[in-house]
C-alpha atoms as a PDB file:
ATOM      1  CA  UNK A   1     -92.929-108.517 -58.694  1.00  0.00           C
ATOM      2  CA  UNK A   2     -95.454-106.293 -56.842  1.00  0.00           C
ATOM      3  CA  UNK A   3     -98.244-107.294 -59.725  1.00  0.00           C
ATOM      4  CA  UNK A   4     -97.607-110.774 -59.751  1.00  0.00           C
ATOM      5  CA  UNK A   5     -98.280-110.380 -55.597  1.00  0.00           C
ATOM      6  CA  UNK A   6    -101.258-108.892 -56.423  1.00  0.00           C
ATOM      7  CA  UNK A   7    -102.217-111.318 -59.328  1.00  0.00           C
ATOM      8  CA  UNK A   8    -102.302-114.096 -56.869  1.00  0.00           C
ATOM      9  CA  UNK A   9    -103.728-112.371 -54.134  1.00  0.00           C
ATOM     10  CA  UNK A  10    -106.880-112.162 -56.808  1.00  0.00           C
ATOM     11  CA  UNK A  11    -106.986-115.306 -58.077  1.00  0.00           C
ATOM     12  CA  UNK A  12    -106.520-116.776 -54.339  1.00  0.00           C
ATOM     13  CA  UNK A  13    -109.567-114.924 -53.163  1.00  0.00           C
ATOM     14  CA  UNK A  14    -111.309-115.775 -56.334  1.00  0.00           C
ATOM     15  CA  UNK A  15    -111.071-119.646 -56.062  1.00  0.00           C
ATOM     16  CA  UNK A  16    -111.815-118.775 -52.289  1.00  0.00           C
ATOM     17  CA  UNK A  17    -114.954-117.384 -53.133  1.00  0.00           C
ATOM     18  CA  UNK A  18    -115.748-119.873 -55.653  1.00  0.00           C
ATOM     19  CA  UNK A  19    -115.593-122.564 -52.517  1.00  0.00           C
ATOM     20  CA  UNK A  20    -116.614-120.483 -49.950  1.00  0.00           C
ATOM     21  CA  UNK A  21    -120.509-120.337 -51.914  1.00  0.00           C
ATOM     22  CA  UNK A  22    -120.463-123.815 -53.158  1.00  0.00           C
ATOM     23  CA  UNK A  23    -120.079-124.823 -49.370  1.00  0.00           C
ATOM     24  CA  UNK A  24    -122.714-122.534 -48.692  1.00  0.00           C
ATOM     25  CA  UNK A  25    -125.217-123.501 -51.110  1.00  0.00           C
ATOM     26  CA  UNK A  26    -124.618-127.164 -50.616  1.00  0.00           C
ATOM     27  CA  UNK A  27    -124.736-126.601 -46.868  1.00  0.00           C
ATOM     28  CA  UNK A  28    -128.637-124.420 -47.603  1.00  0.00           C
ATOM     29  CA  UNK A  29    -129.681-126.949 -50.022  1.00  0.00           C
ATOM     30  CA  UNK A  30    -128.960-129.831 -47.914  1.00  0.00           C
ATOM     31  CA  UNK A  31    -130.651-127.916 -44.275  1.00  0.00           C
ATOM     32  CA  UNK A  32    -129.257-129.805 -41.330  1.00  0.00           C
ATOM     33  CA  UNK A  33    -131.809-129.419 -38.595  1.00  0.00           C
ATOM     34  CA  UNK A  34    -129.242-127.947 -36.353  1.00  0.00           C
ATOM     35  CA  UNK A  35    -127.922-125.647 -39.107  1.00  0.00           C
ATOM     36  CA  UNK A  36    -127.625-121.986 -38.204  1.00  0.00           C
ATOM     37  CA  UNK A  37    -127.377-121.054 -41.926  1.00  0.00           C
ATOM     38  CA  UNK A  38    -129.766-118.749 -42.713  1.00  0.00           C
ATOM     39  CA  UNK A  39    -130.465-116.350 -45.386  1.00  0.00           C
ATOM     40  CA  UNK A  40    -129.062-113.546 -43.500  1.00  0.00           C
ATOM     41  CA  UNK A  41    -125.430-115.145 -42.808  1.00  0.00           C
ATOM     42  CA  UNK A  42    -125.461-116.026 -47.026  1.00  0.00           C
ATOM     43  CA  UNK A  43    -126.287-112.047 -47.757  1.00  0.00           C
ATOM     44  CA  UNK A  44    -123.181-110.685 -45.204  1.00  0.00           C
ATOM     45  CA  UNK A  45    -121.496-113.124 -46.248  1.00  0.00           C
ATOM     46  CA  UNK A  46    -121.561-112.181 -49.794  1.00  0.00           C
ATOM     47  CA  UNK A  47    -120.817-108.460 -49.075  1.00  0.00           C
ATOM     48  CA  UNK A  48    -118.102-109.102 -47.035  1.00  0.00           C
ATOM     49  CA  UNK A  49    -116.752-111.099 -49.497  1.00  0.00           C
ATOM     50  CA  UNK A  50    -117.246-108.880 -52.589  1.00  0.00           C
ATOM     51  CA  UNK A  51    -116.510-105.652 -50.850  1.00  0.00           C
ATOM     52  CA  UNK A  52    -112.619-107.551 -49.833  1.00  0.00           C
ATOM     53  CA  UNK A  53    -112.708-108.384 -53.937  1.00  0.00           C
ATOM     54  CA  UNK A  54    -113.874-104.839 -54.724  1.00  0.00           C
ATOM     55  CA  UNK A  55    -111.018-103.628 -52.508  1.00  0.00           C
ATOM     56  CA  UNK A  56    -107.993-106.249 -53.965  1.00  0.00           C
ATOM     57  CA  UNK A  57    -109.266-105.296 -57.676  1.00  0.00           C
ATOM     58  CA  UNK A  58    -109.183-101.493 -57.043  1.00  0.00           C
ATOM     59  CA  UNK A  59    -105.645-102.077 -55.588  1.00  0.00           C
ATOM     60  CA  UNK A  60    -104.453-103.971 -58.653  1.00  0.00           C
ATOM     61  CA  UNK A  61    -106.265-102.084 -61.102  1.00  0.00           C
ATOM     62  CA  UNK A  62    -104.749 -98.447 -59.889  1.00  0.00           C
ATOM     63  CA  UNK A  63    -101.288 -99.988 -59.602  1.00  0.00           C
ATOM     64  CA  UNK A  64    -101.226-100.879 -63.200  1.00  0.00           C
ATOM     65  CA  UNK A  65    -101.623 -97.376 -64.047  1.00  0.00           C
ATOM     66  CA  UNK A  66     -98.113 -96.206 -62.031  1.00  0.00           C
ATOM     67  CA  UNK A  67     -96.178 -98.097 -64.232  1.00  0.00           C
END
């Protein structure tokens, strides 16, 4: 039960992320003049969003290995 929590919890933030840059991109591509995207916001954004990955795929990763 506990890995199929975790399961989703991946694949959640993995479709998240997978939306999350597509808005992104379209949003940089596109440049709205009053658009406070810059390449700074993409970058941290990134990290933040691979270091929460990093962190779900350590937890289901070293679960696995209890069993």
């Amino acid at each position: 039960m506990k890995d199929d929590f975790i399961f989703a919890i991946f694949i959640g933030w993995l479709i998240l992320v997978i939306f999350w840059f597509s808005t992104l991109m379209f949003i940089y591509i596109r440049k709205p003049p009053q658009s406070k995207l810059t390449k700074n916001f993409i970058i941290y954004s990134a990290i933040a969003f691979f270091i929460i990955f990093l962190f779900i795929w350590i937890i289901w990763v070293s679960d696995s290995f209890l069993r």
